[in-house]
C-alpha atoms as a PDB file:
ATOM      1  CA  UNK A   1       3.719 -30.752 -20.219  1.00  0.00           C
ATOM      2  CA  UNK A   2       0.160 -29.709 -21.647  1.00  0.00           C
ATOM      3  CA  UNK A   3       1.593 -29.861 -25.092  1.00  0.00           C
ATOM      4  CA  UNK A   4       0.251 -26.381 -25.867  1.00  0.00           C
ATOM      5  CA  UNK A   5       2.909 -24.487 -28.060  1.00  0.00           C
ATOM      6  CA  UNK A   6       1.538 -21.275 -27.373  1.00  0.00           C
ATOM      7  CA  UNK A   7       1.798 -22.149 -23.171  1.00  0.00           C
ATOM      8  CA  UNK A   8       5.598 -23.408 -24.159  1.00  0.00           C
ATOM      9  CA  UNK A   9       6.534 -20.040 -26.478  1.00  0.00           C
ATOM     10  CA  UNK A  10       4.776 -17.799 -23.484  1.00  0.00           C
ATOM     11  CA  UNK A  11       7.019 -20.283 -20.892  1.00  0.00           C
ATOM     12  CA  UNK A  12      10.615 -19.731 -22.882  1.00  0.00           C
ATOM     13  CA  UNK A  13       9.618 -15.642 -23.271  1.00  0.00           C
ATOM     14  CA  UNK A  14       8.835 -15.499 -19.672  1.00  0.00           C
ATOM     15  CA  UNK A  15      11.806 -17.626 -18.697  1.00  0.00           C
ATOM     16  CA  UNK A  16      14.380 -15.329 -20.365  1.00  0.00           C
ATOM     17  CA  UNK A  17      12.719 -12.396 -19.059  1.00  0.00           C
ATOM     18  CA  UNK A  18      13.542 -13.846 -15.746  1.00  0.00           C
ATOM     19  CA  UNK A  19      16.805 -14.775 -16.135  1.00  0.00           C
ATOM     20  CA  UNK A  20      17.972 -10.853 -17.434  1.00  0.00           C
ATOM     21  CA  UNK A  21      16.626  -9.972 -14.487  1.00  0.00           C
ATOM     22  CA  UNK A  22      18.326 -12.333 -11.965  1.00  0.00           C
ATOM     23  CA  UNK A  23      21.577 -11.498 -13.747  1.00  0.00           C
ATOM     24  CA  UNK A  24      21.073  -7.725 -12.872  1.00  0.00           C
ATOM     25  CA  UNK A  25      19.762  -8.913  -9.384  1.00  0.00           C
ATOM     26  CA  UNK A  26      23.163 -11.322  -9.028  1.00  0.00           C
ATOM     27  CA  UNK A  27      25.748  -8.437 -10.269  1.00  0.00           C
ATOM     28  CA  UNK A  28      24.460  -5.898  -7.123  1.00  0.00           C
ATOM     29  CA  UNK A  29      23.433  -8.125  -4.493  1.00  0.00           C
ATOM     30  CA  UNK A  30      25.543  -8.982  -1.333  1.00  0.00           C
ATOM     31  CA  UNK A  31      25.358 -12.359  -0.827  1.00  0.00           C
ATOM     32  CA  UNK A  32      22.854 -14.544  -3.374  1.00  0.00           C
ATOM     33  CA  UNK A  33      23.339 -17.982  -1.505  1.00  0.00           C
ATOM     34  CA  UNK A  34      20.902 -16.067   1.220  1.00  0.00           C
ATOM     35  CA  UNK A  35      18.053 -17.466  -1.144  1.00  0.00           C
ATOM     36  CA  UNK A  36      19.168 -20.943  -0.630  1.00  0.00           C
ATOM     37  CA  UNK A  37      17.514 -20.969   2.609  1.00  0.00           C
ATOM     38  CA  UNK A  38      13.837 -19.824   1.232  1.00  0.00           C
ATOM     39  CA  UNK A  39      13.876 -21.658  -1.623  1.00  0.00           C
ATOM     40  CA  UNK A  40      14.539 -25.221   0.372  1.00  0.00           C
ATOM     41  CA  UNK A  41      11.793 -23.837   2.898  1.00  0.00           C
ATOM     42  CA  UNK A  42       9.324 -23.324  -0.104  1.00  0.00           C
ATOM     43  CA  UNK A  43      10.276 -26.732  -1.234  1.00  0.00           C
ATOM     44  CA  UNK A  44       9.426 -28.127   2.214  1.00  0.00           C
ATOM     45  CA  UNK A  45       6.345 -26.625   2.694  1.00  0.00           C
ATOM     46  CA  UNK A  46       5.599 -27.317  -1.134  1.00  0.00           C
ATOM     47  CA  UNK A  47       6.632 -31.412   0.024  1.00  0.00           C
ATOM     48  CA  UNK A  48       4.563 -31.458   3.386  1.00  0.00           C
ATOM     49  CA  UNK A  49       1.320 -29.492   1.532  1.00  0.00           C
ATOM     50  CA  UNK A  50       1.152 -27.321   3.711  1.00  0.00           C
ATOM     51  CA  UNK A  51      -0.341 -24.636   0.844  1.00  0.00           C
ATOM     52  CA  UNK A  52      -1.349 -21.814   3.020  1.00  0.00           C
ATOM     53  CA  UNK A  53       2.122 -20.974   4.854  1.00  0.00           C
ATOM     54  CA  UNK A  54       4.074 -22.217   1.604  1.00  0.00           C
ATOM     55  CA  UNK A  55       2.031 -19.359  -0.489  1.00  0.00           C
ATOM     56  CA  UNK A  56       2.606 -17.039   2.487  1.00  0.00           C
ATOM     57  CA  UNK A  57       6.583 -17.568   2.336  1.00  0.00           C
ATOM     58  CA  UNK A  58       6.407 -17.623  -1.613  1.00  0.00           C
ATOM     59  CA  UNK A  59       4.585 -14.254  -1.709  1.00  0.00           C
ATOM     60  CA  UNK A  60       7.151 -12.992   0.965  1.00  0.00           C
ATOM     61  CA  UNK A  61       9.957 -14.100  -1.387  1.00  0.00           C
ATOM     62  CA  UNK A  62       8.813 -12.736  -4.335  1.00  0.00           C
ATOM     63  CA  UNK A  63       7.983  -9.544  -3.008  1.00  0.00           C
ATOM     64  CA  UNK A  64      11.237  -9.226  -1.359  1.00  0.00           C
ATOM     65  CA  UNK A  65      13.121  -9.858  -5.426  1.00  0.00           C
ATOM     66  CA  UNK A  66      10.608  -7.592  -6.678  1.00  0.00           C
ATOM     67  CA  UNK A  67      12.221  -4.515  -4.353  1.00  0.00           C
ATOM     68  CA  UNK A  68      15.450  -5.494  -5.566  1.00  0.00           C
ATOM     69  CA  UNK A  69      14.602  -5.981  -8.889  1.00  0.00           C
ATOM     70  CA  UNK A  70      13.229  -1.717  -8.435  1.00  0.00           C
ATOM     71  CA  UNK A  71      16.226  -0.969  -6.439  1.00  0.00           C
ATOM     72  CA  UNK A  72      18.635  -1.663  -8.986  1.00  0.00           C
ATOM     73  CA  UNK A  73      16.076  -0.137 -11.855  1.00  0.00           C
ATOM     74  CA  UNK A  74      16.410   3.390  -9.895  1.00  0.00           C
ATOM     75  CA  UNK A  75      19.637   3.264  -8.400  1.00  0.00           C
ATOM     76  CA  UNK A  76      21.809   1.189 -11.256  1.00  0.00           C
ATOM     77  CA  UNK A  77      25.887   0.664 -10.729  1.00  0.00           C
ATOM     78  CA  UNK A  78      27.578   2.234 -13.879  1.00  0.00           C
ATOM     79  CA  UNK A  79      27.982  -1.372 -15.207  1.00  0.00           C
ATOM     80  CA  UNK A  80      24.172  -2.347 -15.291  1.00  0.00           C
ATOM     81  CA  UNK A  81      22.695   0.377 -16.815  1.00  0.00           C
ATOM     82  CA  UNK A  82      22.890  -0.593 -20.211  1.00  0.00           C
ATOM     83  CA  UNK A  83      21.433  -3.476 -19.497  1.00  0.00           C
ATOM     84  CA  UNK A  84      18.564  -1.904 -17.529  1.00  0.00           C
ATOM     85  CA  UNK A  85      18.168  -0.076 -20.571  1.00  0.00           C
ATOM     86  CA  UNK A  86      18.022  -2.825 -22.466  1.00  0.00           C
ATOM     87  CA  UNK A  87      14.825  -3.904 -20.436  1.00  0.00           C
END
């Protein structure tokens, strides 16, 4: 999009990072399709411009994965530790 290969290489790093980590995330949490709901309400409130409440419910989000994501880094199931190791 701003046809900067050093934004794109950062972009594809970052974006694999991510994805590790949403597979360990997947693997131990109860019920995933949970997110479905905050997602679509960012999206709305990403749609209607309302910035203020949509960066509100988007910090809310991600600090909700981020305890999960430190959850499963101290308490790992047998199967995920090697690849919390890996990270």
């Amino acid at each position: 999009m701003h046809a900067s290969p050093r934004l794109q290489s950062f972009y594809e790093k970052l974006i694999g990072e991510l994805r590790l980590g949403m597979v360990l995330v997947d693997r131990q949490h109860d019920n995933p399709s949970r997110l479905i709901p905050q997602h679509l309400e960012i999206l709305d409130l990403l749609r209607s411009k309302r910035v203020e409440e949509c960066s509100e419910c988007l910090f809310r989000h991600l600090d909700d994965s981020e305890s999960r994501l430190r959850s499963i880094f101290e308490h790992p199931e047998p199967a995920s530790e090697i690849a919390v190791a890996a990270l």
